[in-house]
C-alpha atoms as a PDB file:
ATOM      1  CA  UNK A   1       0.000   0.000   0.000  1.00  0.00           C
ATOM      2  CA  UNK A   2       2.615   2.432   1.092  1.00  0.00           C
ATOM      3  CA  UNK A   3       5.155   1.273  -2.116  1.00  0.00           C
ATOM      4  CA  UNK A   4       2.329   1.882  -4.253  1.00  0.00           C
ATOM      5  CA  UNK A   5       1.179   5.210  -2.952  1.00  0.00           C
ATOM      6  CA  UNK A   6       5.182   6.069  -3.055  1.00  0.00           C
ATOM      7  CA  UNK A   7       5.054   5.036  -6.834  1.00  0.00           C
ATOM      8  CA  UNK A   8       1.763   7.277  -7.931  1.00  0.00           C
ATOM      9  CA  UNK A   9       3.376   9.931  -6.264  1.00  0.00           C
ATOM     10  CA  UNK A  10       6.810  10.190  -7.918  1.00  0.00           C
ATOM     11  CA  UNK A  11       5.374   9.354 -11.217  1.00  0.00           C
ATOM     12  CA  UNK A  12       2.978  12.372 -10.615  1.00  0.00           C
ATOM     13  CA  UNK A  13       5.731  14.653  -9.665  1.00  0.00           C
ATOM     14  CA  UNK A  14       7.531  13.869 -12.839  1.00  0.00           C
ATOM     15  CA  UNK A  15       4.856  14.598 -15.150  1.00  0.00           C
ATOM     16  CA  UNK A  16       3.331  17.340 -13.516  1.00  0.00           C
ATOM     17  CA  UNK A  17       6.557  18.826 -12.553  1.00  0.00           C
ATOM     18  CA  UNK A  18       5.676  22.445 -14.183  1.00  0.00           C
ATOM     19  CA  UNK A  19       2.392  22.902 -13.492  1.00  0.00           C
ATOM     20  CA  UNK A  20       3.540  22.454  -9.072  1.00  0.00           C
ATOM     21  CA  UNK A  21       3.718  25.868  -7.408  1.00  0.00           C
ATOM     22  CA  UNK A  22       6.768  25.104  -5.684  1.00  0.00           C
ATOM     23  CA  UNK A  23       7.082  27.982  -3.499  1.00  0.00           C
ATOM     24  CA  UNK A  24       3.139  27.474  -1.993  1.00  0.00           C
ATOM     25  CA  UNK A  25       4.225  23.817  -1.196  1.00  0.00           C
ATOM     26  CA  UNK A  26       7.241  24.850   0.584  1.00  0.00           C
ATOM     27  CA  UNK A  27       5.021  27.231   2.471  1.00  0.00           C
ATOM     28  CA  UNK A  28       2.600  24.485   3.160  1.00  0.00           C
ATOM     29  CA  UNK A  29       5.764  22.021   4.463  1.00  0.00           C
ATOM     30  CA  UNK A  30       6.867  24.831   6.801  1.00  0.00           C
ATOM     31  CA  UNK A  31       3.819  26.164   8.245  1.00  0.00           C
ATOM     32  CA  UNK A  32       3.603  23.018  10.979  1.00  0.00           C
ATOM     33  CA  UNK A  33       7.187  23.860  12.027  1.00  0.00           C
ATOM     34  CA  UNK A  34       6.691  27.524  12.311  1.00  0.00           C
ATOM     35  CA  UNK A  35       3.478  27.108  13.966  1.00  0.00           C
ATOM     36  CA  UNK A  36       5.013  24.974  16.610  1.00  0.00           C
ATOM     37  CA  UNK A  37       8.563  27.173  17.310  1.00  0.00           C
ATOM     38  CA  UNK A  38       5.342  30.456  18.316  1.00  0.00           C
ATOM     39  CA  UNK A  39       3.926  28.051  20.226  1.00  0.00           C
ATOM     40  CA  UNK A  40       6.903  26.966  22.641  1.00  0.00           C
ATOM     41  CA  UNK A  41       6.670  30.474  24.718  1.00  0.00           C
ATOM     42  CA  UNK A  42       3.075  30.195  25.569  1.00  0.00           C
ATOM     43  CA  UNK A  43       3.551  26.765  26.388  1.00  0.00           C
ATOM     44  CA  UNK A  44       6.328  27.617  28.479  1.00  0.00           C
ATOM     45  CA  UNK A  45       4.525  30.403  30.664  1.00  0.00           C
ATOM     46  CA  UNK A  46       1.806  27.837  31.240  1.00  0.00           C
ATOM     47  CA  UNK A  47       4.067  25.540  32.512  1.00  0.00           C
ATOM     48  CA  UNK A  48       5.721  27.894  34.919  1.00  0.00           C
ATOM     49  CA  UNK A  49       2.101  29.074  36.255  1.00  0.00           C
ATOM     50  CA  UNK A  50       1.262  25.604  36.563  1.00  0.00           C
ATOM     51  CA  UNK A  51       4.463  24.199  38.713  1.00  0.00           C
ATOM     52  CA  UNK A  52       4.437  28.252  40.544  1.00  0.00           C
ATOM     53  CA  UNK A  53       1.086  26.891  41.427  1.00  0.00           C
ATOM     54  CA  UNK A  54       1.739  23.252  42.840  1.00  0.00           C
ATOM     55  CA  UNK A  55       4.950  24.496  45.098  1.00  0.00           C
ATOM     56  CA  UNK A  56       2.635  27.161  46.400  1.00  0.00           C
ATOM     57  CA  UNK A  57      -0.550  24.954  47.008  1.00  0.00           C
ATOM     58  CA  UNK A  58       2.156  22.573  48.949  1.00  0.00           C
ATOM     59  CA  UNK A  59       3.343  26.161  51.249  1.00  0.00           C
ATOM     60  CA  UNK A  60      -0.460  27.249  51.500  1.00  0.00           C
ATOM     61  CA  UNK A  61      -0.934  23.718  53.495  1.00  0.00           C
ATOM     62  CA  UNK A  62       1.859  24.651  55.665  1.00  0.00           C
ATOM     63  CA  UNK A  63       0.099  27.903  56.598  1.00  0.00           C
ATOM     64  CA  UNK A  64      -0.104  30.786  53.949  1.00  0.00           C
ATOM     65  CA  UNK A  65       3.339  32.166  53.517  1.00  0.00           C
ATOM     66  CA  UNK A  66       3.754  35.957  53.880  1.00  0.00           C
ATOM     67  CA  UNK A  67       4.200  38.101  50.237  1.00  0.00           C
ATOM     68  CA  UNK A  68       7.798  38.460  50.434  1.00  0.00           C
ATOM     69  CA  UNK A  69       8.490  34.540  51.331  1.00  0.00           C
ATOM     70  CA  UNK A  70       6.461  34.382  47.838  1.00  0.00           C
ATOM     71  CA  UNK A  71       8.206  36.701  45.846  1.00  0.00           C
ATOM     72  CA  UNK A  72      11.250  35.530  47.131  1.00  0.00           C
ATOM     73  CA  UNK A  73      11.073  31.862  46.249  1.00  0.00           C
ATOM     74  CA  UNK A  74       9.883  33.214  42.542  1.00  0.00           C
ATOM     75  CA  UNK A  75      13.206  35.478  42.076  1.00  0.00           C
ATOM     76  CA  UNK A  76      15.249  32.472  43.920  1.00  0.00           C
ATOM     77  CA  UNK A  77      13.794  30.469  41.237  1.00  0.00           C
ATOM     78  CA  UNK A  78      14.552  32.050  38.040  1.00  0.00           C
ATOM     79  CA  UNK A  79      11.857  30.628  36.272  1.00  0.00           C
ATOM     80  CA  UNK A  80      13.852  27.676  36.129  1.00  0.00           C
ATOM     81  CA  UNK A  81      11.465  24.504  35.572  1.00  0.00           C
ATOM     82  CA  UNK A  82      13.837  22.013  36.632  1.00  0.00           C
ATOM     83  CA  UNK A  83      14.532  23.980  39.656  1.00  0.00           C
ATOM     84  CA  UNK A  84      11.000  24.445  40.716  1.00  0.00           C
ATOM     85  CA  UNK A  85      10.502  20.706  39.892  1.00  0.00           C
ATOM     86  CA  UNK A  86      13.378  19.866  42.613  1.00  0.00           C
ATOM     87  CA  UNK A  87      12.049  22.586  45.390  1.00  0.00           C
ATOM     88  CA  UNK A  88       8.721  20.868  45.394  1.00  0.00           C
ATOM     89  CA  UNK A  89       9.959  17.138  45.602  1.00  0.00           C
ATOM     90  CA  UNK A  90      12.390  18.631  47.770  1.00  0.00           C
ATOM     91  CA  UNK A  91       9.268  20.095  49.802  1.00  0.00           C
ATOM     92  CA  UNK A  92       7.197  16.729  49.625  1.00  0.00           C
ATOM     93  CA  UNK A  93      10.406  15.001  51.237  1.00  0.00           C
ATOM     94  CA  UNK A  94      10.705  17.031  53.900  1.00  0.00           C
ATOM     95  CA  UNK A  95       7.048  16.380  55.052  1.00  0.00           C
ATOM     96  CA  UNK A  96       6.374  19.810  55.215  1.00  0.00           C
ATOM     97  CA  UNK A  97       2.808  19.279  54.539  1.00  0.00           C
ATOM     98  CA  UNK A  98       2.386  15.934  57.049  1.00  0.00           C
ATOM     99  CA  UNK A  99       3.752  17.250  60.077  1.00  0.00           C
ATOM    100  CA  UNK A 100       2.334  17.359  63.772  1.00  0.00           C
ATOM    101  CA  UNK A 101       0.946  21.144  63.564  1.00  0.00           C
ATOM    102  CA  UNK A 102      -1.330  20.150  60.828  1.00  0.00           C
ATOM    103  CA  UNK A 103      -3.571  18.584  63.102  1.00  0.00           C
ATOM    104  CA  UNK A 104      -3.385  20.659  65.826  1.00  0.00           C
ATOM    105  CA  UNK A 105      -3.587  24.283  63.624  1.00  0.00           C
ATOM    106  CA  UNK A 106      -0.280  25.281  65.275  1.00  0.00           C
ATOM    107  CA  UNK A 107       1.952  25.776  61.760  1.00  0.00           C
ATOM    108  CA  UNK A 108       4.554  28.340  61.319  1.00  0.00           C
ATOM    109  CA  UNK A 109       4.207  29.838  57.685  1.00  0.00           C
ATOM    110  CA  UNK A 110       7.879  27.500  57.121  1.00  0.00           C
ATOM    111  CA  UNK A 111       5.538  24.513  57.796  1.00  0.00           C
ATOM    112  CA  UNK A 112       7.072  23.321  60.958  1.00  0.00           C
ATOM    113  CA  UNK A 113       4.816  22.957  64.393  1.00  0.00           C
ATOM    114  CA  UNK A 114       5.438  26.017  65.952  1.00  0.00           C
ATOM    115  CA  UNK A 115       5.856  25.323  69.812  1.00  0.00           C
END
């Protein structure tokens, strides 16, 4: 099936050679690529909003961190994906979220029991 449809098409493109606006086709062959090189930065800022999001959802169960804590960790951070990644498992490992103040409603904005 494939040989064959490999076949048609190079006989085609020998006797139609003239009449093929090679320039449009070209256009057509690069408009996936181009389309998909715009999209990276959009995907990239959703991505960042989206792990920003989980390491702060796994702070806000500690006990909602003050404004500067926040800012801080984002300028700390870079905007570094990877980075942000390893804070959260990081954050996870630590227990930060588990610990004995989160029963008792006694947690430092750090996520320890405060005494």
């Amino acid at each position: 099936m494939v040989v064959g449809l490999l076949i048609h098409t190079v006989v085609w493109l020998t006797q139609e050679a003239g009449t093929v606006d090679w320039k449009q086709e070209l256009l057509k062959f690069l408009m996936p690529i181009w389309l998909t090189v715009g999209a990276l930065p959009y995907l990239y800022v959703f991505a960042l909003a989206c792990r920003y999001e989980i390491l702060f959802n796994m702070y806000k169960a500690a006990g909602r961190p003050p404004a500067r804590a926040r800012i801080g960790t984002v300028l700390a951070l870079r905007g570094n994906l990877d980075e942000i990644r390893q804070r959260w498992i990081a954050t996870c490992q630590m227990g930060w979220y588990r610990n004995q103040g989160a029963t008792t409603g006694q947690i430092s904005w750090t996520g320890w029991a405060t005494p």
